[in-house]
Each structure stands twice: as C-alpha cells, then as structure tokens.
N, C-alpha and C. Protein backbone atom coordinates (compact mmCIF):
# COMPACT_ATOMS: atom_id res chain seq x y z
N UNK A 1 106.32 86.25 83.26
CA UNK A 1 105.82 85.68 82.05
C UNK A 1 106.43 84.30 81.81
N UNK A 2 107.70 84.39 82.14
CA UNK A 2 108.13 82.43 81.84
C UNK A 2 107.76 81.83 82.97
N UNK A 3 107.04 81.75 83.75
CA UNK A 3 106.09 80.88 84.72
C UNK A 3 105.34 80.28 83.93
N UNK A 4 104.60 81.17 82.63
CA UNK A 4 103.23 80.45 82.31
C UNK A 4 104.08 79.53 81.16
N UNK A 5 105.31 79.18 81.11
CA UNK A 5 105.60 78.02 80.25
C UNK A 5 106.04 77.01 81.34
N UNK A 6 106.16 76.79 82.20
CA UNK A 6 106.41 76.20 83.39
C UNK A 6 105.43 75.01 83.68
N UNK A 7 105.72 74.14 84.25
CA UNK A 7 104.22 72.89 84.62
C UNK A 7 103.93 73.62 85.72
N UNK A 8 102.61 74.04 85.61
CA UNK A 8 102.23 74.52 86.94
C UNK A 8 100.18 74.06 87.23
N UNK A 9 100.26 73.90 88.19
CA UNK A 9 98.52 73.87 88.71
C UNK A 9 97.86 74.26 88.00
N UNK A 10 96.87 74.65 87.59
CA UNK A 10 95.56 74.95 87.36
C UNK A 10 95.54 76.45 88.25
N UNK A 11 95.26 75.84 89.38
CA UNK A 11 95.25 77.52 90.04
C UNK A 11 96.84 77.91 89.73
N UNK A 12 97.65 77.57 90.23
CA UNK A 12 99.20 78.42 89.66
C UNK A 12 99.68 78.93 88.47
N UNK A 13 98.31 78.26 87.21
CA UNK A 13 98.43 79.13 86.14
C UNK A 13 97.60 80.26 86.53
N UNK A 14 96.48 80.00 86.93
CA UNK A 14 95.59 81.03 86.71
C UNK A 14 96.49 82.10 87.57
N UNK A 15 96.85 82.37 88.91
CA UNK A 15 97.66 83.16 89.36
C UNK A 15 98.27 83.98 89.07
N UNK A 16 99.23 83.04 87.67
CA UNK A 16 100.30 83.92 87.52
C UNK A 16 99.79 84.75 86.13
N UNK A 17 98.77 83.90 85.70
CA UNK A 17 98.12 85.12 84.48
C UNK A 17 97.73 86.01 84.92
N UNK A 18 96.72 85.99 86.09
CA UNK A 18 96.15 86.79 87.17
C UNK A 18 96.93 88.32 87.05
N UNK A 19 98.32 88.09 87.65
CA UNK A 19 99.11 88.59 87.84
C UNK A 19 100.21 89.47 87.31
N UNK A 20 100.18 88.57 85.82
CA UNK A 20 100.69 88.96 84.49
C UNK A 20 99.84 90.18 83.93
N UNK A 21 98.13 89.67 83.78
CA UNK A 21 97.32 90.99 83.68
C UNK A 21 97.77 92.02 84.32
N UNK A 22 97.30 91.92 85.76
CA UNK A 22 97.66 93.18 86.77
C UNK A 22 98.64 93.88 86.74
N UNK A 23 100.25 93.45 86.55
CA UNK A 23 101.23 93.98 86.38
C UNK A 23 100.99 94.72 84.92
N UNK A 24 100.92 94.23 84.08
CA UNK A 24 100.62 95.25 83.07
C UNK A 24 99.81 96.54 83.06
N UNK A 25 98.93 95.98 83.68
CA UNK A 25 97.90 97.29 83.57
C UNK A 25 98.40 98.48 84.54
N UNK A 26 98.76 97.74 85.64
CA UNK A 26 99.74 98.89 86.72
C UNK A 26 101.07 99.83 85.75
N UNK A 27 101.79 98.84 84.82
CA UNK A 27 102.58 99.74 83.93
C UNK A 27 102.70 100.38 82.85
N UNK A 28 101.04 100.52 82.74
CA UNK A 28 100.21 101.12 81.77
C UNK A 28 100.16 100.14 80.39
N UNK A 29 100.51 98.79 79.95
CA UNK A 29 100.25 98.41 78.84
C UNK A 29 98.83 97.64 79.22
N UNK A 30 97.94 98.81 78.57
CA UNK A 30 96.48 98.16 78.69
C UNK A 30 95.56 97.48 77.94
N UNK A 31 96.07 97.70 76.80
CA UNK A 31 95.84 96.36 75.92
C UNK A 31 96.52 95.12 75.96
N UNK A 32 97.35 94.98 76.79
CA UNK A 32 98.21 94.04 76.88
C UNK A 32 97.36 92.93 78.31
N UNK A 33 97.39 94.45 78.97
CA UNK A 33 96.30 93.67 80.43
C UNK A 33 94.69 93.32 79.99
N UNK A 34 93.84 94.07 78.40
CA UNK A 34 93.09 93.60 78.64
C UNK A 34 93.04 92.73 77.69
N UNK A 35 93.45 92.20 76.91
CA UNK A 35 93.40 90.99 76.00
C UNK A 35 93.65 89.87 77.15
N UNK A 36 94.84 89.92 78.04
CA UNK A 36 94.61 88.72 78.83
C UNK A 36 93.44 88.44 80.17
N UNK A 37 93.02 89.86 80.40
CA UNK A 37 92.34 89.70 81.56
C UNK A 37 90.54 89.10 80.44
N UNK A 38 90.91 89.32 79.28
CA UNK A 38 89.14 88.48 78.53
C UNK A 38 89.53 87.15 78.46
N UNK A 39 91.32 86.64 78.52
CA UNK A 39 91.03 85.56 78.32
C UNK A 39 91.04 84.85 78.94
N UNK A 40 91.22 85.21 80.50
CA UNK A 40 90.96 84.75 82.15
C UNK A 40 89.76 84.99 82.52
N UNK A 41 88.69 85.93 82.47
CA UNK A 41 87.23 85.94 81.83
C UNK A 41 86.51 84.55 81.46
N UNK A 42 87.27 84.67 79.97
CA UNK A 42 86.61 82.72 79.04
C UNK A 42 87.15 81.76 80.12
N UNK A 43 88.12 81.40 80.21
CA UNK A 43 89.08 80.32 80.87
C UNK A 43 88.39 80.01 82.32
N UNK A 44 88.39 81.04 82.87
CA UNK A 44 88.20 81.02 84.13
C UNK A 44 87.08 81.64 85.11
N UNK A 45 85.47 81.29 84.16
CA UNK A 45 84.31 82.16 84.25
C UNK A 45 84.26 82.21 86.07
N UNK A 46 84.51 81.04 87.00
CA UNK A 46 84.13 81.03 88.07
C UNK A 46 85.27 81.89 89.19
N UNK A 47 86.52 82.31 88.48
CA UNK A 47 87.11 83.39 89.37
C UNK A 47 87.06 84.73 88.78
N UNK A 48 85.56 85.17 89.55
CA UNK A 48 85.34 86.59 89.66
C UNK A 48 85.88 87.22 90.28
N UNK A 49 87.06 86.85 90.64
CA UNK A 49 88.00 88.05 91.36
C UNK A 49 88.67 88.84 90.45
N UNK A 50 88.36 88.08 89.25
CA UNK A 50 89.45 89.27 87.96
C UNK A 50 88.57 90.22 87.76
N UNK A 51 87.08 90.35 87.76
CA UNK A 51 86.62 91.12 87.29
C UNK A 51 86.42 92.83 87.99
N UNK A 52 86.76 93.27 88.85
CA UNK A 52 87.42 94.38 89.34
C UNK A 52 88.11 94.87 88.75
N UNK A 53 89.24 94.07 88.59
CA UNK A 53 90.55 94.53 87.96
C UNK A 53 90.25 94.45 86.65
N UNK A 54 89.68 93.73 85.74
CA UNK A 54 89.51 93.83 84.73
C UNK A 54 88.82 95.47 84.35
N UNK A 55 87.80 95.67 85.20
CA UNK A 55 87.46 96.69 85.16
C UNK A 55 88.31 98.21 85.56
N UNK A 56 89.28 97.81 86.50
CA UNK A 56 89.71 99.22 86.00
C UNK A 56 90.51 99.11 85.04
N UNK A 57 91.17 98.20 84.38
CA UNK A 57 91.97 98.22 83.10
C UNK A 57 91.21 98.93 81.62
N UNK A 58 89.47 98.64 81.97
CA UNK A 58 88.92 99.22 80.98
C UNK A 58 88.43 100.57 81.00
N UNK A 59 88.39 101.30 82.34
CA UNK A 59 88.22 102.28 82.56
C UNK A 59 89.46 103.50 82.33
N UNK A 60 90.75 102.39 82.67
CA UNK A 60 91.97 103.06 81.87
C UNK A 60 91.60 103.29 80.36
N UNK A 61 91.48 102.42 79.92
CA UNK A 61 91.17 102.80 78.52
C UNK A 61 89.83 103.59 77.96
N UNK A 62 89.50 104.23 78.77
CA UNK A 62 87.98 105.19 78.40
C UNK A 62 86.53 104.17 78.00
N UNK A 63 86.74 103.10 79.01
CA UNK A 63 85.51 102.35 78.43
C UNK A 63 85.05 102.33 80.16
N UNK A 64 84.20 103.59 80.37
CA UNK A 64 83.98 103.22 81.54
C UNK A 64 82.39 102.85 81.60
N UNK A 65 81.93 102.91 80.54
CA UNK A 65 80.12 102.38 80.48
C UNK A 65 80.30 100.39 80.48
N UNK A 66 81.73 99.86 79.97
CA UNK A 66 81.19 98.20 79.45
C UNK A 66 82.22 98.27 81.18
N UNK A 67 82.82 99.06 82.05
CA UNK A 67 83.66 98.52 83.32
C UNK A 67 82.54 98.55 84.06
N UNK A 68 81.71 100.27 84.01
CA UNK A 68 80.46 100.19 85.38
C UNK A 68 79.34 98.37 84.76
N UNK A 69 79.08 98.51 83.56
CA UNK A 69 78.04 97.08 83.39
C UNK A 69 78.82 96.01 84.43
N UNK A 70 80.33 95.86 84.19
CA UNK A 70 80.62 94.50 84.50
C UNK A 70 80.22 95.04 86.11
N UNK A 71 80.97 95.94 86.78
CA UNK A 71 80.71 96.05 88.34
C UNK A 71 79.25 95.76 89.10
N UNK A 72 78.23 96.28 87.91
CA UNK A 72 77.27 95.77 88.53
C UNK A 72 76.36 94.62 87.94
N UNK A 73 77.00 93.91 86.93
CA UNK A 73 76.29 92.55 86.96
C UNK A 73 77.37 91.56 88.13
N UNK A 74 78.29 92.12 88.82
CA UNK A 74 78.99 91.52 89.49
C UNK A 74 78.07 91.43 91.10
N UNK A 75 77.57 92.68 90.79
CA UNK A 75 76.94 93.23 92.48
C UNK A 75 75.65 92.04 92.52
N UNK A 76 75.21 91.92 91.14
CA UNK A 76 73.45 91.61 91.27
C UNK A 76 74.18 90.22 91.31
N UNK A 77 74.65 89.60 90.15
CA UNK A 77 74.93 88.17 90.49
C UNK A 77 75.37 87.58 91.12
N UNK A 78 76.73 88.12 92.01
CA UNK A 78 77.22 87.30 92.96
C UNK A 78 77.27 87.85 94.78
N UNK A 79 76.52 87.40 95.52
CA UNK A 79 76.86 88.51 97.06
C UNK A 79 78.64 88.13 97.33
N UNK A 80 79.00 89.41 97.97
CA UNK A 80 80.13 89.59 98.35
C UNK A 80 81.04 88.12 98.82
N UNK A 81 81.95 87.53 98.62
CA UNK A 81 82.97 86.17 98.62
C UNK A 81 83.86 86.74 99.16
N UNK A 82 84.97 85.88 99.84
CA UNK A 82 85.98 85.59 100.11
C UNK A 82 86.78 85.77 99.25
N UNK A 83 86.59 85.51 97.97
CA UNK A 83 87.78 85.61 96.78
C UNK A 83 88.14 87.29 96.24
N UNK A 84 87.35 88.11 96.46
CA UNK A 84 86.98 89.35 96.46
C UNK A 84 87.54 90.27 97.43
N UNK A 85 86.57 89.74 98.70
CA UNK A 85 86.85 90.28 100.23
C UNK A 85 88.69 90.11 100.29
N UNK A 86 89.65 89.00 99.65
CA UNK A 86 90.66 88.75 99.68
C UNK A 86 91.32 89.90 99.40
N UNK A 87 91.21 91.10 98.10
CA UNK A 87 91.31 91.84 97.43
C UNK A 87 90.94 93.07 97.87
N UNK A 88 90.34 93.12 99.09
CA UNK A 88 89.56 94.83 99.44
C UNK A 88 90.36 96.02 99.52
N UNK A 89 91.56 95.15 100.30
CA UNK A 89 92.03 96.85 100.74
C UNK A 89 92.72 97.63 99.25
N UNK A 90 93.45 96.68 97.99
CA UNK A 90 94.09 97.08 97.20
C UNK A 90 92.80 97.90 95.92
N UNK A 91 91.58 97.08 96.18
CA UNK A 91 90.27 97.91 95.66
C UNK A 91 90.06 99.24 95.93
N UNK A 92 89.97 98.82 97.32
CA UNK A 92 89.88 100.64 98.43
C UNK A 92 90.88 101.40 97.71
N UNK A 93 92.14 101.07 97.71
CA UNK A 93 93.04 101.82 97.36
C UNK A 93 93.15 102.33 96.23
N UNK A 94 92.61 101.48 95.21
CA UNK A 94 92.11 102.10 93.95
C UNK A 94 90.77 103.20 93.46
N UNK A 95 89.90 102.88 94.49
CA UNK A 95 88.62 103.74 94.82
C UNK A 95 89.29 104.67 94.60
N UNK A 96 89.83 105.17 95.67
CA UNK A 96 90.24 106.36 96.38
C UNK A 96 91.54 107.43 95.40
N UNK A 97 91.98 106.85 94.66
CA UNK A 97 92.69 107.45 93.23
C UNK A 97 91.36 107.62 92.20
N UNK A 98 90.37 107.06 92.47
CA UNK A 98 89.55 107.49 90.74
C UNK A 98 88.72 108.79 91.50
C-alpha cells in the first residue's frame, strides 16, 4: 500500500493497485478488494485483465449474477489477449476451487 504514495508510472500504479485489490481479496477483505477493483474498472477501462478477478471478488461476496454478466460481456466484447492469456494458469487455478 505505500507504493501507491510513491512517484510511480502509470502502469506501476496501476500494478500495484492491481495487486493491492488481489491481495485483499485473497485475505478475505472483500469490500476492501471490491471498492478498489471498481475503481481500476473507471481509471483503467482498457485493462481488462482486472475483470476476472474482479469477478471472483464478487462472487466471494454472493453476487454471482453482476460476476457471471461481467464474464460474459468480457467473452462477447473482447477475443481472448495476451493481457489475460498472461493470467491463465492462476484463473485455472481458481476454476478448479469453485
């Protein structure tokens, strides 16, 4: 968390918010992961790589009808990327626990 007071990139913020989300949600504060993962969402509409993860943070929290919408306006709007594909195996790995 004191990274994001730090001078850092554009992408090296987004990263470490990135990251800041994820770790939270892994240690169960899920309102904590999803207030920041909406506001990496606004901020950062063109890295759809949060939106996975965003989604299981909301599925932690019993919102699994607005996580399946996002997964599949993700499927119809964007074909499979690199920024994503980056992310597979830790996805898989999450598959495979729900």
């Amino acid at each position: 968390m004191m990274a994001l007071n730090e001078p850092l990139s554009a992408n090296d913020y987004f990263e470490a918010k990135f990251g800041l989300a994820c770790t939270y949600r892994c240690l169960g504060k899920l309102n904590d992961a999803k207030q920041i993962f909406e506001q990496l969402i606004l901020d950062y509409s063109s890295k759809i790589e949060v939106i996975p993860f965003f989604a299981l943070c909301l599925m932690s929290l019993d919102k699994k009808d607005y996580a399946f919408k996002m997964i599949l306006e993700l499927l119809i709007k964007y074909p499979p990327t690199d920024a994503i594909a980056s992310y597979r195996k830790n996805l898989v790995n999450y598959l495979n626990e729900i």
